[in-house]
C-alpha atoms as a PDB file:
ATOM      1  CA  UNK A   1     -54.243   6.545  12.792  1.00  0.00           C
ATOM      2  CA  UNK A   2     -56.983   7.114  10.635  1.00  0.00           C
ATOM      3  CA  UNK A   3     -55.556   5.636   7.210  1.00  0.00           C
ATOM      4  CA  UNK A   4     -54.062   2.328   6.217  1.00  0.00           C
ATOM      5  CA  UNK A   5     -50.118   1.871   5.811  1.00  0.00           C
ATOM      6  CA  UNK A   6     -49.931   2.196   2.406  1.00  0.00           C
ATOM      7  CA  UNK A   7     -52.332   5.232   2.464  1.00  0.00           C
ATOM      8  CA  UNK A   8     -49.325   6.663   5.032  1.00  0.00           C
ATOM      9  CA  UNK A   9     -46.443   5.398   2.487  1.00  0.00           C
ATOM     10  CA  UNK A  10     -48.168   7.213  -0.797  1.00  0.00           C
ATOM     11  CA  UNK A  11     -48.759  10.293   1.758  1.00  0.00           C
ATOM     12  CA  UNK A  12     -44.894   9.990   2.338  1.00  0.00           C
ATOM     13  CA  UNK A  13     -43.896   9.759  -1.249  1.00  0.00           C
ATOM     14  CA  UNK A  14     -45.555  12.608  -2.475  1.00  0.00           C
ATOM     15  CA  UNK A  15     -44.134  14.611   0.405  1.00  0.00           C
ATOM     16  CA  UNK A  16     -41.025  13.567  -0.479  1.00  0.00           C
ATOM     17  CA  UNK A  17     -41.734  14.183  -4.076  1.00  0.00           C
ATOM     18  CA  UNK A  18     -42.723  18.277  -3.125  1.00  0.00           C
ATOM     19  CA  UNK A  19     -40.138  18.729  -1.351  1.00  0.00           C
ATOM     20  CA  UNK A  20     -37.454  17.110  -3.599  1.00  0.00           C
ATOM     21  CA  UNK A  21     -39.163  19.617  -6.413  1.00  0.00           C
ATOM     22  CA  UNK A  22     -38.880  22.048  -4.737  1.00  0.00           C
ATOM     23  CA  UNK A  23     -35.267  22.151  -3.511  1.00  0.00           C
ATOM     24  CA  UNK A  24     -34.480  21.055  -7.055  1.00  0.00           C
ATOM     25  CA  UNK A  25     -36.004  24.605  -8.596  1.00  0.00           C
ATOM     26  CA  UNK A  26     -34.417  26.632  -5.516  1.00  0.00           C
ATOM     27  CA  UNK A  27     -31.178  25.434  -5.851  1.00  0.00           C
ATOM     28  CA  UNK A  28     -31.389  25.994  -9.904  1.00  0.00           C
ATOM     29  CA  UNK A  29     -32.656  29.277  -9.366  1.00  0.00           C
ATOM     30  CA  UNK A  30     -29.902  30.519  -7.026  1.00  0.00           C
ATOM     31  CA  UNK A  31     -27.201  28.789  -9.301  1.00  0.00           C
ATOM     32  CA  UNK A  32     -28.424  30.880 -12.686  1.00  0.00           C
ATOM     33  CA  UNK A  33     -28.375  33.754 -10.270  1.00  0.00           C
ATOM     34  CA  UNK A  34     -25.006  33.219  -8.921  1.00  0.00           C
ATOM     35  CA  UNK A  35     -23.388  36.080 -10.328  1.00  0.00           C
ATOM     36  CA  UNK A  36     -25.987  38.344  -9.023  1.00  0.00           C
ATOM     37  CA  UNK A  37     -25.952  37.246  -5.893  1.00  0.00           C
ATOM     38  CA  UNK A  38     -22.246  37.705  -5.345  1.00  0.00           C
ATOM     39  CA  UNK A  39     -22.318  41.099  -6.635  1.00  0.00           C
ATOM     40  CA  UNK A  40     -24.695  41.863  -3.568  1.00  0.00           C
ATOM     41  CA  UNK A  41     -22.515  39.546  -1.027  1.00  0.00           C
ATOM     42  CA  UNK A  42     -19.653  41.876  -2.199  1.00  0.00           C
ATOM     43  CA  UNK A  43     -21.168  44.987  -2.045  1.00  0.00           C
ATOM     44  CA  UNK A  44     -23.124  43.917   1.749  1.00  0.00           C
ATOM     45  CA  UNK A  45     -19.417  42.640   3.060  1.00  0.00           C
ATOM     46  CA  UNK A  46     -18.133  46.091   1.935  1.00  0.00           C
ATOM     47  CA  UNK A  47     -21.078  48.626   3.267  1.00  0.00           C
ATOM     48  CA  UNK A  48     -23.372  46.328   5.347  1.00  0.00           C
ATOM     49  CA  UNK A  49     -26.634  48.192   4.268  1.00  0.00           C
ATOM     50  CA  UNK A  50     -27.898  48.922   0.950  1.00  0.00           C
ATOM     51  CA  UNK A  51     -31.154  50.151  -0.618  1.00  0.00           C
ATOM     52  CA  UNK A  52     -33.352  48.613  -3.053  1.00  0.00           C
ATOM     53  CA  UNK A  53     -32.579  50.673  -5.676  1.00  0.00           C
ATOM     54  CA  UNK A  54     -28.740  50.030  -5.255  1.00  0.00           C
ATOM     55  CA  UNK A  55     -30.004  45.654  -4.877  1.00  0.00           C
ATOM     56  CA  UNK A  56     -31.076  46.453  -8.161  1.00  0.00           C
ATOM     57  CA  UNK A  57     -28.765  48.182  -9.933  1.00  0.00           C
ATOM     58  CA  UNK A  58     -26.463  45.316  -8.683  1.00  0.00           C
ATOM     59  CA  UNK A  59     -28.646  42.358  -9.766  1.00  0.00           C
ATOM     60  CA  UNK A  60     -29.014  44.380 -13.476  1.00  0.00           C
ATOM     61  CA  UNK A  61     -25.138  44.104 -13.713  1.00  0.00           C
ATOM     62  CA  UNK A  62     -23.793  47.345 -12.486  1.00  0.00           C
ATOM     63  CA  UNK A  63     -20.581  47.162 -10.038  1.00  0.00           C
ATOM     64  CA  UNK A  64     -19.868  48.092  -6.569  1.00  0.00           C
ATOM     65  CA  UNK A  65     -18.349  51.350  -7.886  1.00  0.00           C
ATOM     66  CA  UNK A  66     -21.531  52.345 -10.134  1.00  0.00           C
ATOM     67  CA  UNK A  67     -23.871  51.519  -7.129  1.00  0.00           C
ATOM     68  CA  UNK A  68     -22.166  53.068  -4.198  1.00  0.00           C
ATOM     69  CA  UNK A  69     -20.210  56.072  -5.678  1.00  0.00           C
ATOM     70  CA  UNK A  70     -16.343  55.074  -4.235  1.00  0.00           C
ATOM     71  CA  UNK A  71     -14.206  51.787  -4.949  1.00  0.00           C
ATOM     72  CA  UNK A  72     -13.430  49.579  -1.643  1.00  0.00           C
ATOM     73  CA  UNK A  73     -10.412  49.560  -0.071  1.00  0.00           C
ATOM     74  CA  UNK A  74      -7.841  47.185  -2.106  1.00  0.00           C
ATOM     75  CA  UNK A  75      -7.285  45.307   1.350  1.00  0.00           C
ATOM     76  CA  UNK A  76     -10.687  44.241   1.927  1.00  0.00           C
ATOM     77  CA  UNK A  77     -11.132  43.321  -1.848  1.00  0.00           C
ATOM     78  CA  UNK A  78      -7.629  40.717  -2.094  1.00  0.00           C
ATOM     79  CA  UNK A  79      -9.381  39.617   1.790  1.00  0.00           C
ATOM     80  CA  UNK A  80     -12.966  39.093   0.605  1.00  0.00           C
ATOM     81  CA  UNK A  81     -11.894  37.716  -2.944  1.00  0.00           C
ATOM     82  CA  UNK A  82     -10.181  34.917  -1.519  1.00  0.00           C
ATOM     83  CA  UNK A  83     -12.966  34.136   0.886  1.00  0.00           C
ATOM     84  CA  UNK A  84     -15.199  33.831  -1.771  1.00  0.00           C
ATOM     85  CA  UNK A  85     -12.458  31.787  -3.663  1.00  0.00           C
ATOM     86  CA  UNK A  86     -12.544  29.587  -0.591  1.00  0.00           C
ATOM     87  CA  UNK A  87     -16.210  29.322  -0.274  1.00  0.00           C
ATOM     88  CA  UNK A  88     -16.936  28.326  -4.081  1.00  0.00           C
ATOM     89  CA  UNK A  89     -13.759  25.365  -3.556  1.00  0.00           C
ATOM     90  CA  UNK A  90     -16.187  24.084  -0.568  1.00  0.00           C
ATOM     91  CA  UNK A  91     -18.699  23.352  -2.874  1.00  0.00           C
ATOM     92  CA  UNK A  92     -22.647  23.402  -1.492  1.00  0.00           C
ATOM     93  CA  UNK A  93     -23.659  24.512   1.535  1.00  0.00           C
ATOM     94  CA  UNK A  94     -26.627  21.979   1.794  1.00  0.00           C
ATOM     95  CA  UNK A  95     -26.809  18.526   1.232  1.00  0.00           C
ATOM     96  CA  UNK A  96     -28.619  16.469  -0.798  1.00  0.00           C
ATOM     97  CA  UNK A  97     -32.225  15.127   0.807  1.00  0.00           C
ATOM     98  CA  UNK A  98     -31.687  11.719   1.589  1.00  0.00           C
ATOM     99  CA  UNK A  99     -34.418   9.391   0.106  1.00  0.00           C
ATOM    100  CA  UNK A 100     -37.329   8.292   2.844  1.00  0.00           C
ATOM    101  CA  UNK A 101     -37.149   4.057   2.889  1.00  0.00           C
ATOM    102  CA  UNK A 102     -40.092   3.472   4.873  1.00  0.00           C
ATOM    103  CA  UNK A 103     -43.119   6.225   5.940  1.00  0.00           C
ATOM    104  CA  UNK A 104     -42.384   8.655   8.892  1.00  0.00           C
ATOM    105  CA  UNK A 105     -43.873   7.812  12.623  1.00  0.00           C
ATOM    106  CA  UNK A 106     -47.047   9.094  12.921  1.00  0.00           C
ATOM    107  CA  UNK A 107     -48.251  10.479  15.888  1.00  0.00           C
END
């Protein structure tokens, strides 16, 4: 170890302090997005494969319909609606980062 234990703690602070930053502005960015993003989760669940044109067309607003040309099958709409119902109910997929109490082994 070529620095001092507080050196290591500051290192693991500001670390901590990126990272936390970081998943802060990711997670904001997908949340203001949300709608967007399920529009393409939809449309991807329905066709598997789309273009960049139709990811855009999507992510301005447009629906499924507008983008692909055809409406899905009512089946796997009332199916995929209530897995999405399901999904939002189970709130976020990753947890919190838990705080660091003391600096990480170094090797």
């Amino acid at each position: 170890q070529d620095f001092s234990e507080d050196t290591a703690v500051r290192i693991d602070q500001e670390v901590k302090a990126i990272v936390t930053a970081n998943y802060e502005r990711a997670y904001r960015l997908l949340d203001a997005h949300r709608e967007e993003l399920v529009r393409i989760a939809d449309a991807l669940l329905m066709h598997e494969v789309l273009d960049g044109d139709q990811v855009r067309r999507l992510s301005a607003g447009a629906t499924i319909e507008e983008v692909t040309g055809f409406a899905p099958a009512q089946a796997s709409v009332s199916t995929d609606d209530e897995a999405r119902a399901r999904a939002r109910d189970r709130g976020p997929v990753v947890p919190p980062i838990p705080p660091i109490q003391k600096p990480l082994p170094q090797e």
